[in-house]
PDB file of N, CA and C in Angstrom:
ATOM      1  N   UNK A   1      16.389   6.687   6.017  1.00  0.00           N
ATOM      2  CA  UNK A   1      16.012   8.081   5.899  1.00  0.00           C
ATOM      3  C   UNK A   1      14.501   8.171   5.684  1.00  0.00           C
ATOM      4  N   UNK A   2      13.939   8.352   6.528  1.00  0.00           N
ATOM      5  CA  UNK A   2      12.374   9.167   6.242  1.00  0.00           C
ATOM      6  C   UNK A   2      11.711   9.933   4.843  1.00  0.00           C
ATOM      7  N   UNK A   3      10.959   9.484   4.106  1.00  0.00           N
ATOM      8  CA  UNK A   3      10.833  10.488   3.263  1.00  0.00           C
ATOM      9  C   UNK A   3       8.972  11.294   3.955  1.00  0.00           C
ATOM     10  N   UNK A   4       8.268  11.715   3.227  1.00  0.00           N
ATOM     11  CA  UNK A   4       7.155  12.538   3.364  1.00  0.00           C
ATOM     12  C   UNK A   4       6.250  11.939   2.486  1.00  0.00           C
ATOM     13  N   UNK A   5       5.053  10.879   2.818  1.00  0.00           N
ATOM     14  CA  UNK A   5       4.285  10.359   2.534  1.00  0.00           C
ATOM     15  C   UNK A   5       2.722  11.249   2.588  1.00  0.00           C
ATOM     16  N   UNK A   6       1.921  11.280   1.636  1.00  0.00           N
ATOM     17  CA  UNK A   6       0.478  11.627   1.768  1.00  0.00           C
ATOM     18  C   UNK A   6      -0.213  10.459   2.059  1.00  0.00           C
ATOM     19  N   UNK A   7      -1.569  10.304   3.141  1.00  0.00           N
ATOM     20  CA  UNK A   7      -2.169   8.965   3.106  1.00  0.00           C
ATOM     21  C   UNK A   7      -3.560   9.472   2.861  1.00  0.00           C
ATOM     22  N   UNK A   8      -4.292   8.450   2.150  1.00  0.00           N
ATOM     23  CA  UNK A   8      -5.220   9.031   1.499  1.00  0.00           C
ATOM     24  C   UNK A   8      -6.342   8.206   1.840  1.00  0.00           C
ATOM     25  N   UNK A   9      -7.052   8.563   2.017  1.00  0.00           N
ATOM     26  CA  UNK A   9      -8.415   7.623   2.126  1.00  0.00           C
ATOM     27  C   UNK A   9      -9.486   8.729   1.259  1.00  0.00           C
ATOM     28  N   UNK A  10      -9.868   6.854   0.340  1.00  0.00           N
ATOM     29  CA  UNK A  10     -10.384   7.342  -1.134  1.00  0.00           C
ATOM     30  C   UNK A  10      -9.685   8.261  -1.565  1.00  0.00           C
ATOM     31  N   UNK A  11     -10.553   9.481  -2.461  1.00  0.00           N
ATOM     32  CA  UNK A  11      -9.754  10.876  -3.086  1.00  0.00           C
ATOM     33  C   UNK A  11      -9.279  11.703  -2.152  1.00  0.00           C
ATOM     34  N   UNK A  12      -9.531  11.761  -1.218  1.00  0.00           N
ATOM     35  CA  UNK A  12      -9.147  13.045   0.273  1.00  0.00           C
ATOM     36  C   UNK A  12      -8.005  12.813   0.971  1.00  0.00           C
ATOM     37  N   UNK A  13      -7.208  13.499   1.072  1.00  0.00           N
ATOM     38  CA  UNK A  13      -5.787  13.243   2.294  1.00  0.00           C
ATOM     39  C   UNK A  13      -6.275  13.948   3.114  1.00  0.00           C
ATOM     40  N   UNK A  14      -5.933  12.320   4.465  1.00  0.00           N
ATOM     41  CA  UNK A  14      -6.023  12.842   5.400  1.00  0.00           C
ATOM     42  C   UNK A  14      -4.767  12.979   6.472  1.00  0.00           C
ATOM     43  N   UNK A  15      -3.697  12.730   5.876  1.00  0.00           N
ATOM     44  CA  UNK A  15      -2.410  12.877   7.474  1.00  0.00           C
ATOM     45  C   UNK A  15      -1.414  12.902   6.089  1.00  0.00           C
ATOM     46  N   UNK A  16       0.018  13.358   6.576  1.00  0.00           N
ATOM     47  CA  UNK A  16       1.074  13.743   6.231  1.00  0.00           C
ATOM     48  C   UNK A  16       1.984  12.837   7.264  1.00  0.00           C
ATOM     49  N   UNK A  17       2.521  12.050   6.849  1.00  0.00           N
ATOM     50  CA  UNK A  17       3.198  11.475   7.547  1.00  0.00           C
ATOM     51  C   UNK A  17       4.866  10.855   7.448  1.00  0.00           C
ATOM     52  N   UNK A  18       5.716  11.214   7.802  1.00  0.00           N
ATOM     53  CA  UNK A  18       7.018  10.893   8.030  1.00  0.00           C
ATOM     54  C   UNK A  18       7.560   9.209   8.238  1.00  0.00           C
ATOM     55  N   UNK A  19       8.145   8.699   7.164  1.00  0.00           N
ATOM     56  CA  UNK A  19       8.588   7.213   7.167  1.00  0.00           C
ATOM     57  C   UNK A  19       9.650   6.896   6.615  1.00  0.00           C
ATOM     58  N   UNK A  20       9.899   5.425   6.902  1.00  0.00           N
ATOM     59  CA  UNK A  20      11.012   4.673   5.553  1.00  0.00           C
ATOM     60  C   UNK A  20      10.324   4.465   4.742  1.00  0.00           C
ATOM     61  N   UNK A  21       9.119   3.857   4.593  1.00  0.00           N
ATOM     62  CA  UNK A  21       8.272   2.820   3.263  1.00  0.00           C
ATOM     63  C   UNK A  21       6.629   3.753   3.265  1.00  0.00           C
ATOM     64  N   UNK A  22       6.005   3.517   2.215  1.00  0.00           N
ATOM     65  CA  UNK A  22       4.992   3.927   1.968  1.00  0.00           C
ATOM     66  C   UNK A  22       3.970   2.535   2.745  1.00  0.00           C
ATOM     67  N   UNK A  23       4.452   1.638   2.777  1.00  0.00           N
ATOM     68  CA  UNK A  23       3.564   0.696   4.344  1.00  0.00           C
ATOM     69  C   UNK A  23       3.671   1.259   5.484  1.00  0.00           C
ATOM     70  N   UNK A  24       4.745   1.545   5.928  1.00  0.00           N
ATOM     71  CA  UNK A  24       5.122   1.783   7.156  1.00  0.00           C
ATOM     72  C   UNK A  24       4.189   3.522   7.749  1.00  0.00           C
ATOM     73  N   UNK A  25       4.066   4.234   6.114  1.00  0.00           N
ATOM     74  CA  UNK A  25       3.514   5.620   6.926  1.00  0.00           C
ATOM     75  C   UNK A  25       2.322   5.763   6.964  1.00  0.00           C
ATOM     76  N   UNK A  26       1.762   4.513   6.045  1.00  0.00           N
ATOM     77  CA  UNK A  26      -0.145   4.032   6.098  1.00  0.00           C
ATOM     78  C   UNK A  26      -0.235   3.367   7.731  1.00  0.00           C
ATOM     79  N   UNK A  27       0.416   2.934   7.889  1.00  0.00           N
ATOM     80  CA  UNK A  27       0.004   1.701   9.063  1.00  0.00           C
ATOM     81  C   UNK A  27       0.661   2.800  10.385  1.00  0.00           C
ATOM     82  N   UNK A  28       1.279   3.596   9.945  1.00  0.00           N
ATOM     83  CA  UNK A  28       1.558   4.304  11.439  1.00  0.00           C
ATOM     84  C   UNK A  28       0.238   5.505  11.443  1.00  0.00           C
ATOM     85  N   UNK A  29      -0.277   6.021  10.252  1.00  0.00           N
ATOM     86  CA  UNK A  29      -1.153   6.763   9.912  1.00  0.00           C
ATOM     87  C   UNK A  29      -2.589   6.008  11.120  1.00  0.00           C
ATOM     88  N   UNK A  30      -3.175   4.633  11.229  1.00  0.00           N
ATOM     89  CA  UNK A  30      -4.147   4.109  11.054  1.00  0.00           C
ATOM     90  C   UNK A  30      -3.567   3.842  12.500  1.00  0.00           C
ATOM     91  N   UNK A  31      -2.678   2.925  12.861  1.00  0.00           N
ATOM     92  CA  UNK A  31      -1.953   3.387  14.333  1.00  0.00           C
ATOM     93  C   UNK A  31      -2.358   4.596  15.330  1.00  0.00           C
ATOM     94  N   UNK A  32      -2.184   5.552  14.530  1.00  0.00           N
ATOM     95  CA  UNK A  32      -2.169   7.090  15.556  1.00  0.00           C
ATOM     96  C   UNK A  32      -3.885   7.148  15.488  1.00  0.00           C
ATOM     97  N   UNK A  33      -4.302   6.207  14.946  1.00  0.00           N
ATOM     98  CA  UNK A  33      -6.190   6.569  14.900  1.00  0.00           C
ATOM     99  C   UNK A  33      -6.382   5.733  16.528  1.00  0.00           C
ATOM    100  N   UNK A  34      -5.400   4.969  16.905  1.00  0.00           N
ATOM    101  CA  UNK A  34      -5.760   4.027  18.091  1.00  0.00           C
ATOM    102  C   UNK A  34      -6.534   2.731  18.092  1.00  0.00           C
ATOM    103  N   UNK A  35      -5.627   2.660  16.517  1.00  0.00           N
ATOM    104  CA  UNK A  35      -6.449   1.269  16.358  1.00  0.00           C
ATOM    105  C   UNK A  35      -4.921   0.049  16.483  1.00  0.00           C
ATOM    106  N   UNK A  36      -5.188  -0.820  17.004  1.00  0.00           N
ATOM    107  CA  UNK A  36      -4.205  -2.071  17.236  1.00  0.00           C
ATOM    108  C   UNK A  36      -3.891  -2.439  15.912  1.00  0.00           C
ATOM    109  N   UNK A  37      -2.454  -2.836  16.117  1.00  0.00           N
ATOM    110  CA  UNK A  37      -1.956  -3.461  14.970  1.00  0.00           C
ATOM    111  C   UNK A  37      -2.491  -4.986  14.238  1.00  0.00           C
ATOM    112  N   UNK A  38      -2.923  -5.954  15.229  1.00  0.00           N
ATOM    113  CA  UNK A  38      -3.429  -6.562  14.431  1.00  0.00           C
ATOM    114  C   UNK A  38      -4.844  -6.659  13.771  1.00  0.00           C
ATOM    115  N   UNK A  39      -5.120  -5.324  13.634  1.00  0.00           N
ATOM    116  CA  UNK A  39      -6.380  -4.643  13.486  1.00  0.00           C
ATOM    117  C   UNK A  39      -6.232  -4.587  12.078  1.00  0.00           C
ATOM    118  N   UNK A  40      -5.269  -4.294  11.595  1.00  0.00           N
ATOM    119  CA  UNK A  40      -4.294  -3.902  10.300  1.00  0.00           C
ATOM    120  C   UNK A  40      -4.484  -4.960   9.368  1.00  0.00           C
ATOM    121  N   UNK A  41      -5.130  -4.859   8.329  1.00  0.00           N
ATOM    122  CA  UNK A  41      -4.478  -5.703   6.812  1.00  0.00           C
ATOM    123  C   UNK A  41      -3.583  -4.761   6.005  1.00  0.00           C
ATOM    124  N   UNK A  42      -2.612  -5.313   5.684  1.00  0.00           N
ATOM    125  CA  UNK A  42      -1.512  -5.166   4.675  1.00  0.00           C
ATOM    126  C   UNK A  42      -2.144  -5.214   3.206  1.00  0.00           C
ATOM    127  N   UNK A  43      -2.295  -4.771   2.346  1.00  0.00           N
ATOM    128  CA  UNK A  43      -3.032  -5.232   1.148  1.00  0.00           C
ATOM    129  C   UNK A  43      -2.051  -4.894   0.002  1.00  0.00           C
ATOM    130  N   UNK A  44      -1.124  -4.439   0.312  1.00  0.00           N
ATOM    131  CA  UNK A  44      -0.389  -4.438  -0.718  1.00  0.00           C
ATOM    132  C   UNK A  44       1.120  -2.957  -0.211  1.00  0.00           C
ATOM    133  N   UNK A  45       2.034  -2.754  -1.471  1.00  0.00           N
ATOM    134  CA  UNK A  45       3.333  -2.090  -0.569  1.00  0.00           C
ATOM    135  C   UNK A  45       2.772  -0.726  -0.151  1.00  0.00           C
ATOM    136  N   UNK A  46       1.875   0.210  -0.381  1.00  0.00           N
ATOM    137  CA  UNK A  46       1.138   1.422   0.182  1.00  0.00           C
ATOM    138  C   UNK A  46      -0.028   1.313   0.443  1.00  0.00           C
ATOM    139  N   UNK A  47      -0.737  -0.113   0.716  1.00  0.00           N
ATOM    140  CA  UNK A  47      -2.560   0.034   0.978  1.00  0.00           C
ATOM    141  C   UNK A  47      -2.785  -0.923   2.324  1.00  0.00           C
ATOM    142  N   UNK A  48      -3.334  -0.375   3.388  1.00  0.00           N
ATOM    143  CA  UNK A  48      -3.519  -0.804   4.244  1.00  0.00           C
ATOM    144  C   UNK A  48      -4.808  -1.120   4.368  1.00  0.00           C
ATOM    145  N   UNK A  49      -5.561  -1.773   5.177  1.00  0.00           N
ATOM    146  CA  UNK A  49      -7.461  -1.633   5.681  1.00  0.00           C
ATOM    147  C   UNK A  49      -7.351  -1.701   6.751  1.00  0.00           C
ATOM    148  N   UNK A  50      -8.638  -1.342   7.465  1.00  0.00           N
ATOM    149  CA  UNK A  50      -9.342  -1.477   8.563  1.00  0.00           C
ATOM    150  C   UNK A  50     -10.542  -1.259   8.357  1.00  0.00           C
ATOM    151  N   UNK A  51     -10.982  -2.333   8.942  1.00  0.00           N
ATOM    152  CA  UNK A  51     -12.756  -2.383   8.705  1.00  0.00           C
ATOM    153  C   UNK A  51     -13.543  -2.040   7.487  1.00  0.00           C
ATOM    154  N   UNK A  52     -12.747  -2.360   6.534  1.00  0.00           N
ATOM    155  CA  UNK A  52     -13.054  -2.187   5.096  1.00  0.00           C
ATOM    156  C   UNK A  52     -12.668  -0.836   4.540  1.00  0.00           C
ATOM    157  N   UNK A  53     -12.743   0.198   5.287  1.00  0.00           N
ATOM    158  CA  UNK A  53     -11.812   1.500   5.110  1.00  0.00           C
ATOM    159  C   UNK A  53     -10.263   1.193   4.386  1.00  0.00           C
ATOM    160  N   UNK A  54      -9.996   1.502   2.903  1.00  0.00           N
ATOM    161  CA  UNK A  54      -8.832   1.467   2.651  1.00  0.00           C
ATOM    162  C   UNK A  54      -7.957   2.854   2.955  1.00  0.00           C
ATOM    163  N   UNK A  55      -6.318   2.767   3.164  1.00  0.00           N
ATOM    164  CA  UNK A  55      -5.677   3.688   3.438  1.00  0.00           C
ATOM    165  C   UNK A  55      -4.446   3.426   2.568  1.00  0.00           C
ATOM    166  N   UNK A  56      -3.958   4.367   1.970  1.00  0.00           N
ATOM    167  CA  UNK A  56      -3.141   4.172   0.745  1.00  0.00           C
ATOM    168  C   UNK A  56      -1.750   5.695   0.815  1.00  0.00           C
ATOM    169  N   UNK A  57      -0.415   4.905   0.726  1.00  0.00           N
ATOM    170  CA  UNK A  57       0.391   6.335   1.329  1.00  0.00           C
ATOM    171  C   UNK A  57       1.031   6.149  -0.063  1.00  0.00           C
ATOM    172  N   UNK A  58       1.365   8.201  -0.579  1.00  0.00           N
ATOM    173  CA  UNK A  58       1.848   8.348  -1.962  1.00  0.00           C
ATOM    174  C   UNK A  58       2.806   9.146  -1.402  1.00  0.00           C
ATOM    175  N   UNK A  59       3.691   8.777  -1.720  1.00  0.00           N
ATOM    176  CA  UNK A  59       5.280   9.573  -2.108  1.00  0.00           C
ATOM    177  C   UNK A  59       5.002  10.876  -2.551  1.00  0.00           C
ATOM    178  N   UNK A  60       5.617  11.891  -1.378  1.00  0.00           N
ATOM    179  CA  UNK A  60       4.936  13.577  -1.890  1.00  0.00           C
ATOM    180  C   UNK A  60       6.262  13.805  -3.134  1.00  0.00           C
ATOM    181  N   UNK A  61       6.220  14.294  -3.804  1.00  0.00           N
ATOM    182  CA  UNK A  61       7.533  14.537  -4.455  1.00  0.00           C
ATOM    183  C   UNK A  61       8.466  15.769  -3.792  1.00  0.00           C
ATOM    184  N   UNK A  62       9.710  15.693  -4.243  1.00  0.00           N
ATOM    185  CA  UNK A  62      10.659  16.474  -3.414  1.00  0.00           C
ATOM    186  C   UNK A  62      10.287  17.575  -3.986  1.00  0.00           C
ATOM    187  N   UNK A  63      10.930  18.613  -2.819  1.00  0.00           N
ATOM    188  CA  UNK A  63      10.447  20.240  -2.842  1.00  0.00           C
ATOM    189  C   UNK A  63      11.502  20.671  -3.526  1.00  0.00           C
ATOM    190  N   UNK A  64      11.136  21.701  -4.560  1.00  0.00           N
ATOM    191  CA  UNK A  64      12.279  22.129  -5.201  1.00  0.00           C
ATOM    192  C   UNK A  64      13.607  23.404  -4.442  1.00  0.00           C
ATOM    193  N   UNK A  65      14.715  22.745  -4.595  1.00  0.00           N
ATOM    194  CA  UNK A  65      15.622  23.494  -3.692  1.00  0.00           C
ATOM    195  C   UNK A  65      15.981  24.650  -4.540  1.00  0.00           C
ATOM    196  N   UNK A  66      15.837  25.812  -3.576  1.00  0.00           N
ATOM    197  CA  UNK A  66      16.017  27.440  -4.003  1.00  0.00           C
ATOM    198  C   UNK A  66      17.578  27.660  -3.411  1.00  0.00           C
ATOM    199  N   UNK A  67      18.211  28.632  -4.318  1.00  0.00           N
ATOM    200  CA  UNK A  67      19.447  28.906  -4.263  1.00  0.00           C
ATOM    201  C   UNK A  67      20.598  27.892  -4.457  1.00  0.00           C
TER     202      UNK A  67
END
């Protein structure tokens, strides 16, 4: 199941992105920039790099259900 990831570079979000894992929605985030996968460091379970640029995906919290 997909949850709704923020990816952040430094303090600023920049993409909203749809995943299983908080890796998976950094590295598809940095992906859709058109950069190759083995372009990609893994740096940890939500922090990705490229070219020294870190990218970091946070778990949005769930929306509160009305009615």
């Amino acid at each position: 199941m997909s949850k709704k990831y923020e990816i952040y570079s430094g303090r600023r979000v920049v993409s909203t992105q749809y995943s299983v894992s908080a890796t998976q929605a950094a590295v598809d985030y940095v992906r859709s920039q058109g950069i190759k996968d083995d372009e990609i460091r893994r740096l940890g379970v939500d922090l990705v790099s490229w070219r020294g640029a870190h990218y970091r995906a946070v778990l949005v919290s769930a929306e509160p259900q009305v009615g």
